[in-house]
Protein backbone atom coordinates (compact mmCIF):
# COMPACT_ATOMS: atom_id res chain seq x y z
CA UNK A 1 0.00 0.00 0.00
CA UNK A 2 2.80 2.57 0.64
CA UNK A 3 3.14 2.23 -3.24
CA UNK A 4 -0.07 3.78 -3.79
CA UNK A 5 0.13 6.32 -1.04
CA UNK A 6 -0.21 10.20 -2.39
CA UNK A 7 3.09 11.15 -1.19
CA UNK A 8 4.66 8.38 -3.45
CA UNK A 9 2.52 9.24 -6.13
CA UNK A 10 3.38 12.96 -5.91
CA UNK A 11 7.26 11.73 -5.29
CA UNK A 12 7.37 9.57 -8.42
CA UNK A 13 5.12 12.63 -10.58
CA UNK A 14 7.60 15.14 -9.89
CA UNK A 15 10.63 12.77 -11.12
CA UNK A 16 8.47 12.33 -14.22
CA UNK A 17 8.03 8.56 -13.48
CA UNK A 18 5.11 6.66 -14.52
CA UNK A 19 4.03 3.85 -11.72
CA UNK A 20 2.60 1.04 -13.40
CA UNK A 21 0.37 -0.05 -9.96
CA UNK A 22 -2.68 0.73 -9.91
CA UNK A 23 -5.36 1.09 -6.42
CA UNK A 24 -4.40 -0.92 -3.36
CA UNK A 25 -5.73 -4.04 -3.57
CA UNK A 26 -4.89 -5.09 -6.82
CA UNK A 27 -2.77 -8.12 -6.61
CA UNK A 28 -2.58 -8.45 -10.07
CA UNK A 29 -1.21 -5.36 -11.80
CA UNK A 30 2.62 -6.15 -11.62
CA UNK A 31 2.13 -10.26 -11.70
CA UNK A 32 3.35 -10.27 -15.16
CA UNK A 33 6.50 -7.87 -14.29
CA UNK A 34 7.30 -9.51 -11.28
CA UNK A 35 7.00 -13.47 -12.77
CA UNK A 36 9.32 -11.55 -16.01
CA UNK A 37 12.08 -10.45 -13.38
CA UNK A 38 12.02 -13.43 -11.38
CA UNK A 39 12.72 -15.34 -14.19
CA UNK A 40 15.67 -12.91 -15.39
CA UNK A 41 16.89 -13.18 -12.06
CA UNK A 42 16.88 -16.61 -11.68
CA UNK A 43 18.07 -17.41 -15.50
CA UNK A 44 20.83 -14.72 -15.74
CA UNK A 45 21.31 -12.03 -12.80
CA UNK A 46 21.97 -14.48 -10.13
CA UNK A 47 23.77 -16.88 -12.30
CA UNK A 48 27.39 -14.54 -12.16
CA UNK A 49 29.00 -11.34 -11.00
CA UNK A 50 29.01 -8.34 -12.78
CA UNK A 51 32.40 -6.24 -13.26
CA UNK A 52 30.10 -3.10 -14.38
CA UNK A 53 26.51 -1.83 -14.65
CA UNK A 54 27.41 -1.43 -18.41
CA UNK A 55 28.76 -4.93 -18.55
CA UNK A 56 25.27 -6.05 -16.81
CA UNK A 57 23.34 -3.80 -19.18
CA UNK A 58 24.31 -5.36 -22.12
CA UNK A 59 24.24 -9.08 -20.61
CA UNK A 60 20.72 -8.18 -19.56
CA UNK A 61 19.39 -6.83 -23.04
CA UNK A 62 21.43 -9.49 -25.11
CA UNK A 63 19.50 -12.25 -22.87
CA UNK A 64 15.87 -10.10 -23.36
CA UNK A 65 16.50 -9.95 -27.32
CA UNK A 66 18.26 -12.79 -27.82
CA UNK A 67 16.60 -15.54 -25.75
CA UNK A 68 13.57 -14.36 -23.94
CA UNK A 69 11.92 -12.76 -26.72
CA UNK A 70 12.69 -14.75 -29.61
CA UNK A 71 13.56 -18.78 -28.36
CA UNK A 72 12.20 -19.16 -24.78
CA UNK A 73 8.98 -21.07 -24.71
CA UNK A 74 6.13 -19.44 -22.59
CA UNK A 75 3.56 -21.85 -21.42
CA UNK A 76 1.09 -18.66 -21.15
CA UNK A 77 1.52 -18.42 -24.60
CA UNK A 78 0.98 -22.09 -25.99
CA UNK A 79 4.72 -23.07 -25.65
CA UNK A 80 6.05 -20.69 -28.22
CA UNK A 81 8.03 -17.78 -28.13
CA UNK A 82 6.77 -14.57 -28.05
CA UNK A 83 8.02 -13.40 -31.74
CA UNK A 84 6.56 -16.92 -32.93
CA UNK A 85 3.26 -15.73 -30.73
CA UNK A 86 3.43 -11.97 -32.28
CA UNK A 87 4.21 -13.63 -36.19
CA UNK A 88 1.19 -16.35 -35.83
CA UNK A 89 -1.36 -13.04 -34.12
CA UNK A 90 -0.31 -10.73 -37.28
C-alpha cells in the first residue's frame, strides 16, 4: 500500500516517473513484471557477477532480445516464443 500512497505518487510525478500499480488491492497489476524479473533473475542475474553496470546492461538486453523474446517457450503463450506468438497473431 505505501506504493499507492499520495506522497509516493506525488514523489514519483515530480521525477516524471510513470508507476505502473494501480489502487491498493490489486494483486494483479505487476504479476506479469514480477514473474518476467524473477525469471531474469533466476536465469541470468543471479547466475554470475558483474564487473560493471554497463557490462550487466548489455548481458541483460542481449539475454531479453536474444533468448527471452525470440527462443524461450512461454507456457502462457501455448509453448512458443513470443516473436513466434506476435508472427502467428499478425
Amino acid at each position: 500500500s505505501q506504493y499507492t500512497s499520495h506522497a509516493f505518487t506525488a514523489l514519483a510525478a515530480a521525477r516524471n516517473i510513470r508507476l505502473s500499480v494501480g489502487r491498493t488491492g490489486v494483486c494483479w497489476d505487476n504479476a506479469l513484471a514480477e514473474s518476467f524479473f524473477a525469471t531474469l533473475k533466476n536465469e541470468l542475474v543471479s547466475q554470475r557477477r558483474w564487473h560493471s553496470r554497463s557490462v550487466a546492461h548489455s548481458a541483460i538486453f542481449d539475454y531479453i532480445e536474444g533468448w527471452y523474446n525470440t527462443r524461450r517457450l512461454h507456457s502462457s503463450l501455448g509453448y512458443r516464443s513470443p516473436a513466434e506468438y506476435e508472427n502467428t497473431a499478425a
